[in-house]
N, C-alpha and C. Protein backbone atom coordinates (compact mmCIF):
# COMPACT_ATOMS: atom_id res chain seq x y z
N UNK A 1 119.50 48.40 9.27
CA UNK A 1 118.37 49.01 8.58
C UNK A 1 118.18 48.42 7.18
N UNK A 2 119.42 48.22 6.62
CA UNK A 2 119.63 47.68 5.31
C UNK A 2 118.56 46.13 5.31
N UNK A 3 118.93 45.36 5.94
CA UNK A 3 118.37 43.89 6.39
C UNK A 3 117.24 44.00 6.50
N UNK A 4 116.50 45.20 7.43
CA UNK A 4 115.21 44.95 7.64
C UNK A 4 114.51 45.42 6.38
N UNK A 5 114.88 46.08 5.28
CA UNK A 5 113.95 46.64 4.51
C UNK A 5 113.86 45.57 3.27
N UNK A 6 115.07 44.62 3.20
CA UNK A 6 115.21 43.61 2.44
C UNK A 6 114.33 42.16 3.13
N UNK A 7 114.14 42.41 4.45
CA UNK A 7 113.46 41.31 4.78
C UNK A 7 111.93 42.00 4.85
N UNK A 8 111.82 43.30 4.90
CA UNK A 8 110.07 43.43 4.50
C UNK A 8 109.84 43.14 2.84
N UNK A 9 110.64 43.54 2.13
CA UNK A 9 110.58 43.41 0.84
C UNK A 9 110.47 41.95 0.77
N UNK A 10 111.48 40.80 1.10
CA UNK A 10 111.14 39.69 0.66
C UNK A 10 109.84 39.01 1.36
N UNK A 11 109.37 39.46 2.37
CA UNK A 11 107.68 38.95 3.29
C UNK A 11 107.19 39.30 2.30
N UNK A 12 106.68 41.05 1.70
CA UNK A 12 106.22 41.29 0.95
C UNK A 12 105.53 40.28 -0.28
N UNK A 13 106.80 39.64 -1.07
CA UNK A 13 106.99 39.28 -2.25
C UNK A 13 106.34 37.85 -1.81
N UNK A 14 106.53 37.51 -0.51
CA UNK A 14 106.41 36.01 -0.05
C UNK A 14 104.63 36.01 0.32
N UNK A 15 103.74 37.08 0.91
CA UNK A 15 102.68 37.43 1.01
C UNK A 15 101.67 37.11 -0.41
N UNK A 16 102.15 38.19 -1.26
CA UNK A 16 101.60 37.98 -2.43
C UNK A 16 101.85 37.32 -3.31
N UNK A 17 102.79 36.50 -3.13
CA UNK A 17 102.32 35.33 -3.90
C UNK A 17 101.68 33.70 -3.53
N UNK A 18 101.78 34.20 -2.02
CA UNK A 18 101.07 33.24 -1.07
C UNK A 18 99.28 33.40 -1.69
N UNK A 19 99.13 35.14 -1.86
CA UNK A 19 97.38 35.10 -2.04
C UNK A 19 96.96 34.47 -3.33
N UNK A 20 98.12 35.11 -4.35
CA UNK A 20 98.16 34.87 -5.79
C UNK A 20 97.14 32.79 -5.49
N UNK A 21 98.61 32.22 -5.30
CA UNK A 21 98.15 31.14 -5.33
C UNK A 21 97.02 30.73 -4.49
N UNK A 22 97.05 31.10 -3.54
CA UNK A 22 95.17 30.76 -2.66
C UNK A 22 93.93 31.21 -3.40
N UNK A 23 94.47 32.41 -4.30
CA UNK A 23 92.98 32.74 -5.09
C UNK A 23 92.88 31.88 -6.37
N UNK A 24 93.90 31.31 -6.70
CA UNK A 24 94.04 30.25 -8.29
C UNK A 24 93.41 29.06 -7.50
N UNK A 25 93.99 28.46 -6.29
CA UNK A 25 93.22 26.85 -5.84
C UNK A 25 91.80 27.43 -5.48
N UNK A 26 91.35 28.76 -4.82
CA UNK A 26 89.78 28.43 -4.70
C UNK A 26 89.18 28.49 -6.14
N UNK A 27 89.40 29.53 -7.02
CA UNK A 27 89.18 29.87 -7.62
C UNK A 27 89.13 28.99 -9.04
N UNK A 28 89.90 27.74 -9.24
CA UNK A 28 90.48 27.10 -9.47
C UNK A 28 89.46 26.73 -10.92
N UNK A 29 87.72 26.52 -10.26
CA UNK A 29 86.75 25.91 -11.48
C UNK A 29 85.95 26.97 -12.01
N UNK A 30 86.14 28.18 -11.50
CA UNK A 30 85.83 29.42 -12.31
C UNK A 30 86.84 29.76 -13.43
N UNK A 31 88.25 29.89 -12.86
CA UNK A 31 88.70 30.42 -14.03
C UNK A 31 89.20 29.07 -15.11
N UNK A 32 88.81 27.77 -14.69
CA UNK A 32 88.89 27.08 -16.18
C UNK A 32 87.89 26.27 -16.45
N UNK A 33 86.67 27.11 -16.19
CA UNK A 33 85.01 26.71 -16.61
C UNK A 33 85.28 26.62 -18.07
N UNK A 34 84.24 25.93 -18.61
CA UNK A 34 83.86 25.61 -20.32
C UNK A 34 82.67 25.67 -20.65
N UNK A 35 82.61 26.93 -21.58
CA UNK A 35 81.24 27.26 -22.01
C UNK A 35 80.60 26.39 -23.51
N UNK A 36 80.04 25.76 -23.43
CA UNK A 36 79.75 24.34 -24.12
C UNK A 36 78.47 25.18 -24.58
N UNK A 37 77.86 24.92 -26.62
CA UNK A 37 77.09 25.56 -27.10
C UNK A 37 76.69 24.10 -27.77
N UNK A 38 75.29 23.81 -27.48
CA UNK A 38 75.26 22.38 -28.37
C UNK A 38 73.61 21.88 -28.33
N UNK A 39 73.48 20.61 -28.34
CA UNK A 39 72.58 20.27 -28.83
C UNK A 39 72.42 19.18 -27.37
N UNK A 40 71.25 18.71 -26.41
CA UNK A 40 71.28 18.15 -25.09
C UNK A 40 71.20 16.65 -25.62
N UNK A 41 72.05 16.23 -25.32
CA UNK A 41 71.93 14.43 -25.83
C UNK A 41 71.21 13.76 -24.48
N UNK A 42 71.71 14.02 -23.26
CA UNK A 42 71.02 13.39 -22.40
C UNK A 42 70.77 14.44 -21.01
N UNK A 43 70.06 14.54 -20.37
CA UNK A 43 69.35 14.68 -19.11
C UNK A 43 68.50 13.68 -18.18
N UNK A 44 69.36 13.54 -16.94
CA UNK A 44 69.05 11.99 -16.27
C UNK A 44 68.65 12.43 -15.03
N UNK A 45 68.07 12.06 -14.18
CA UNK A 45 67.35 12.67 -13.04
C UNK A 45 68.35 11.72 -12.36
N UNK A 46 69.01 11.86 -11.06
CA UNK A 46 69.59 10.59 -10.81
C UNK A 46 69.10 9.96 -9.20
N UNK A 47 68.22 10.16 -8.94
CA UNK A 47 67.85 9.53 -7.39
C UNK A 47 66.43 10.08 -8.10
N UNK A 48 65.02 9.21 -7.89
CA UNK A 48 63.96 9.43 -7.65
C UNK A 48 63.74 10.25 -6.76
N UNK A 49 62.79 10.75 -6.70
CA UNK A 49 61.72 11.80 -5.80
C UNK A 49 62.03 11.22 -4.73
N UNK A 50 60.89 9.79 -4.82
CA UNK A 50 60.14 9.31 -3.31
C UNK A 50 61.31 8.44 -2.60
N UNK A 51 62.79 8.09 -3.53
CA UNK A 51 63.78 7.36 -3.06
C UNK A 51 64.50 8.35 -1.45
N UNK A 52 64.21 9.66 -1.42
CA UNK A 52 64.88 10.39 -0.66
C UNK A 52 63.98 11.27 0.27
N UNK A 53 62.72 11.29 0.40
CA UNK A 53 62.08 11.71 0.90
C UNK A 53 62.15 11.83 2.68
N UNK A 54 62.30 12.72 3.28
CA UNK A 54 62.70 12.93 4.57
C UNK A 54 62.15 12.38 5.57
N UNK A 55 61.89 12.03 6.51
CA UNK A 55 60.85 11.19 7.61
C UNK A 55 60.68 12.05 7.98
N UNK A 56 61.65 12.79 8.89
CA UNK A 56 61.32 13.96 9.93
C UNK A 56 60.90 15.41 9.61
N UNK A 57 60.06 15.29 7.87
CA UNK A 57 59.85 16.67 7.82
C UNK A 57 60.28 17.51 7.46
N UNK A 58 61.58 17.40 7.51
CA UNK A 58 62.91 18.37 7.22
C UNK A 58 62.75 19.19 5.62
N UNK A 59 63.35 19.67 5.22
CA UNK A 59 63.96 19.99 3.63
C UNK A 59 64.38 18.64 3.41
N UNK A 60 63.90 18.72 1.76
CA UNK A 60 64.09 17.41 1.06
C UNK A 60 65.92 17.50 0.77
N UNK A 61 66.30 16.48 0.33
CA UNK A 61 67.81 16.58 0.11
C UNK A 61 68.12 17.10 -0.77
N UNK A 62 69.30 17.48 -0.86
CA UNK A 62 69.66 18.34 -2.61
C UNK A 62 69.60 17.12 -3.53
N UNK A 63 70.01 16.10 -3.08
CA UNK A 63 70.34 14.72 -4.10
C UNK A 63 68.74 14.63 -5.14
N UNK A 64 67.85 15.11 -4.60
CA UNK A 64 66.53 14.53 -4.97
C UNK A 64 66.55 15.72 -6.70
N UNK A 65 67.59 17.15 -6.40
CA UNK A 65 67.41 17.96 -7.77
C UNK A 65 68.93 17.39 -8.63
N UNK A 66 69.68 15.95 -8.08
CA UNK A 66 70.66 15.51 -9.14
C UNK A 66 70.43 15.28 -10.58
N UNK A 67 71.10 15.99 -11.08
CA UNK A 67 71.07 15.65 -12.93
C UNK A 67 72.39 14.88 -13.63
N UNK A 68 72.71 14.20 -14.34
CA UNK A 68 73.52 13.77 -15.36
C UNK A 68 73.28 14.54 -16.30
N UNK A 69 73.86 15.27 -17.04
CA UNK A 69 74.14 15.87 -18.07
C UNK A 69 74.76 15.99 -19.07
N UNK A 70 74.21 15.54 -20.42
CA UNK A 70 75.24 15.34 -21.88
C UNK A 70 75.43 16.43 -22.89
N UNK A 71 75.88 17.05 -22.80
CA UNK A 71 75.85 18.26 -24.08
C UNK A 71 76.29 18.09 -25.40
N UNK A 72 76.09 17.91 -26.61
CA UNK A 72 76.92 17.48 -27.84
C UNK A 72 77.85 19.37 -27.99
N UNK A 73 79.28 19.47 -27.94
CA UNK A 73 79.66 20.79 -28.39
C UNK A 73 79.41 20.79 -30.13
N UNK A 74 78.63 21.97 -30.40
CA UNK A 74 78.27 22.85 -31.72
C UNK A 74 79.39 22.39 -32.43
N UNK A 75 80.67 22.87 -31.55
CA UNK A 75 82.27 23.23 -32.18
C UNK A 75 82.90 22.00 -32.72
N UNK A 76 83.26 20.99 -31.81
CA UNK A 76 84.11 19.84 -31.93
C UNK A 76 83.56 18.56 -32.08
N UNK A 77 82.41 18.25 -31.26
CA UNK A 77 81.18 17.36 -31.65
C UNK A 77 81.71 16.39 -31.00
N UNK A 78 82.29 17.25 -29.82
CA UNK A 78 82.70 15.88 -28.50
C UNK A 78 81.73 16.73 -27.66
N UNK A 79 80.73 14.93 -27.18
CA UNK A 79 79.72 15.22 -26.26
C UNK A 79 80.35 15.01 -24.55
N UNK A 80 80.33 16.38 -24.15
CA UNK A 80 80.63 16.76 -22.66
C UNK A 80 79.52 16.67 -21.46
N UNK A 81 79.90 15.57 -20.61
CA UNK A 81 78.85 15.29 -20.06
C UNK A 81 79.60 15.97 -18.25
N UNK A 82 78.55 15.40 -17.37
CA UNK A 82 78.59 16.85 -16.21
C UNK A 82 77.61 16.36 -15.11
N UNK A 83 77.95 16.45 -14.10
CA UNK A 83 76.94 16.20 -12.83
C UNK A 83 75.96 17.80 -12.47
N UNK A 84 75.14 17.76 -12.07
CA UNK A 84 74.15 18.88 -11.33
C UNK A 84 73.40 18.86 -10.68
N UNK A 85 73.47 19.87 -9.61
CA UNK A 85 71.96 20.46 -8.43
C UNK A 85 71.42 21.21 -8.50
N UNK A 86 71.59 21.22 -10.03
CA UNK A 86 70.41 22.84 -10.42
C UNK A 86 69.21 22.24 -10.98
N UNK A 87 68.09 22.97 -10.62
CA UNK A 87 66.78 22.74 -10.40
C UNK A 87 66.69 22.59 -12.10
N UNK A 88 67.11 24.05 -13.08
CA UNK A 88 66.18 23.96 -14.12
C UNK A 88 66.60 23.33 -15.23
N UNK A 89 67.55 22.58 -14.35
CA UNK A 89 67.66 20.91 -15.92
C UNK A 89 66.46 20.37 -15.52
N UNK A 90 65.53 20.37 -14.71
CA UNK A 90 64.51 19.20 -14.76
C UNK A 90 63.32 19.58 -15.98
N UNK A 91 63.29 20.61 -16.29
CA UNK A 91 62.80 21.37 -17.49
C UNK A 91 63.56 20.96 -19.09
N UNK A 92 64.60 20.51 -18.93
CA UNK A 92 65.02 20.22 -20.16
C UNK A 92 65.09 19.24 -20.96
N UNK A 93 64.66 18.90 -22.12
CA UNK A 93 64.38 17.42 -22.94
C UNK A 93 65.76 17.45 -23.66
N UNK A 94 65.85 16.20 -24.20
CA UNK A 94 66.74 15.67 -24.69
C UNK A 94 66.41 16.29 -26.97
N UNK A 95 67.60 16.87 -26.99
CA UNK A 95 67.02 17.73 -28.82
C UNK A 95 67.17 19.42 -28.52
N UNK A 96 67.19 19.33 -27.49
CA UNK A 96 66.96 21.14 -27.40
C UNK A 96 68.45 21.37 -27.13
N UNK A 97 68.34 23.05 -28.07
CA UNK A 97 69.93 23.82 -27.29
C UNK A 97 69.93 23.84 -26.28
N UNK A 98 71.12 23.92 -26.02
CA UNK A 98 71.25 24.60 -24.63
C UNK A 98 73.04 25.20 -24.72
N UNK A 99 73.01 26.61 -23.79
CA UNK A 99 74.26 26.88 -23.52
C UNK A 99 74.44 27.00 -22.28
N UNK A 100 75.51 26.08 -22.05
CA UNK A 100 75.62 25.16 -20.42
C UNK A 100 77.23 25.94 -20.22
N UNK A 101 77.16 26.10 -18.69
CA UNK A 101 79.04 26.77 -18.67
C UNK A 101 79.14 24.83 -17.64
N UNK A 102 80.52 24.09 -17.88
CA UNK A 102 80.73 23.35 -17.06
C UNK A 102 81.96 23.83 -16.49
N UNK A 103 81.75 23.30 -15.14
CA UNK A 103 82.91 23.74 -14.48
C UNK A 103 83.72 22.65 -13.67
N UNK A 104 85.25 22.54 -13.91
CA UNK A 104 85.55 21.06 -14.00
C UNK A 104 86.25 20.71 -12.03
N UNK A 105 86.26 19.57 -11.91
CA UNK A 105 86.90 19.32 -10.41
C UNK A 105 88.19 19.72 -10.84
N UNK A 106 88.92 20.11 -9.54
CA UNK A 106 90.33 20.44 -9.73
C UNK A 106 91.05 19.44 -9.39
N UNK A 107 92.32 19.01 -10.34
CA UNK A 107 93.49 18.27 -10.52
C UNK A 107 93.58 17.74 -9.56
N UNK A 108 93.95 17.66 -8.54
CA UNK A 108 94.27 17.63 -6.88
C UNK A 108 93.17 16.66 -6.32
N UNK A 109 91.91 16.66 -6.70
CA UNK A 109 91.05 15.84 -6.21
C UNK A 109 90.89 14.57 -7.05
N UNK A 110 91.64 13.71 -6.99
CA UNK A 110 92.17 12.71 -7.69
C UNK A 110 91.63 12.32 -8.06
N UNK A 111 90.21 11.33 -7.16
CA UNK A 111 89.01 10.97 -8.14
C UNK A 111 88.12 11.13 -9.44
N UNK A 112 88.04 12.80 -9.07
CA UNK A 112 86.81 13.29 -9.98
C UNK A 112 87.82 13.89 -10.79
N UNK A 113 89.32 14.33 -11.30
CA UNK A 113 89.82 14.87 -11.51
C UNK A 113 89.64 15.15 -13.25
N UNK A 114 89.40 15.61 -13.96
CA UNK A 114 88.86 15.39 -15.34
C UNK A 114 87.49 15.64 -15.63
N UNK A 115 86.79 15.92 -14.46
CA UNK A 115 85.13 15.89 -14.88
C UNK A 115 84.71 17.12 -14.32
N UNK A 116 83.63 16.91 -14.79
CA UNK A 116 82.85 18.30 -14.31
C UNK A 116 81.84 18.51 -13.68
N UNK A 117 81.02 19.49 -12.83
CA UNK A 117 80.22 19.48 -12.08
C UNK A 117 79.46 20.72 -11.70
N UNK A 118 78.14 20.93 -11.04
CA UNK A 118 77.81 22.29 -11.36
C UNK A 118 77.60 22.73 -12.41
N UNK A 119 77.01 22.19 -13.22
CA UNK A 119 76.68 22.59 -14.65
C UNK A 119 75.48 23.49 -15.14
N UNK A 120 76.07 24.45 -15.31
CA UNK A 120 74.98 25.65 -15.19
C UNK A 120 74.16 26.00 -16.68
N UNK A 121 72.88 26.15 -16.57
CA UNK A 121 72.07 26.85 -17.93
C UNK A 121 72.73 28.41 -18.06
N UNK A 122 72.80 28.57 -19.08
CA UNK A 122 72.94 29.98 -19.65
C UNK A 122 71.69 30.24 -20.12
N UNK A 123 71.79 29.51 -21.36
CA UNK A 123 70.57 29.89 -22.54
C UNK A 123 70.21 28.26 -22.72
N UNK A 124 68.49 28.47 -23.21
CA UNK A 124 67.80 26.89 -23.45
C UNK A 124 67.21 27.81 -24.50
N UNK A 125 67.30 26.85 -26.02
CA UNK A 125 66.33 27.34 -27.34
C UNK A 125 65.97 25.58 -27.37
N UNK A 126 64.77 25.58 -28.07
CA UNK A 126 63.75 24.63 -28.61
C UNK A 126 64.93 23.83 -30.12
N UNK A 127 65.83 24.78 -30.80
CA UNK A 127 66.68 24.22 -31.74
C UNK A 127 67.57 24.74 -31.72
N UNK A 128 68.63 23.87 -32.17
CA UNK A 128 69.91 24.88 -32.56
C UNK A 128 69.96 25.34 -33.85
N UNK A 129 70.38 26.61 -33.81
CA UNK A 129 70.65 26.82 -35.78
C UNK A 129 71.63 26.85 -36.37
């Protein structure tokens, strides 16, 4: 009886920290997103319109709403730049605030490992003050 309550206890312990860590790797570019307050140095459309346009009709590709994205940070005045498939960078000029969250690839994906992607609008002002 002794054994079995020490071997539910150690599953137990072995369970939750099995989830612990499965919710840190999905979770992985939420909890070490970077909320960047600055000034937009660049916004790049990166595939033309008519370069991707569908034959068969279909939905256009996501590639066609790709952005490059440069943010100067307010704080440190290192410009953080960022890939995106969000529509309402195509609205944004180059001079205007913006408060962008980036959210970076995780370690593990060797390539991109250091960069960021999904780069989301918070707030867009006309200046920074």
């Amino acid at each position: 009886m002794k054994n079995l309550k020490i071997w539910f206890r150690n599953t137990a312990i072995f369970v939750f920290i099995f989830i612990l860590v499965s919710l840190y790797l999905v979770y992985f570019p939420y909890i070490h997103q970077r909320h960047v307050v600055g000034q937009v140095k660049g916004v790049k459309q990166i595939f033309e319109a008519a370069a991707i346009v569908p034959t068969t009709g279909g939905e256009p590709s996501s590639k066609i709403y790709s952005f490059a994205v440069a943010v100067e940070d307010s704080k440190s005045s290192e410009i953080v730049t960022g890939s995106t498939e969000d529509r309402q960078w195509g609205v944004v000029k180059e001079g205007q605030c913006v408060e962008a969250i980036f959210f970076p690839y995780p370690p593990w994906n060797l390539q991109k490992a250091g960069t960021y992607y999904n780069v989301r609008i918070k707030k867009l002002f006309e200046r920074c003050q």
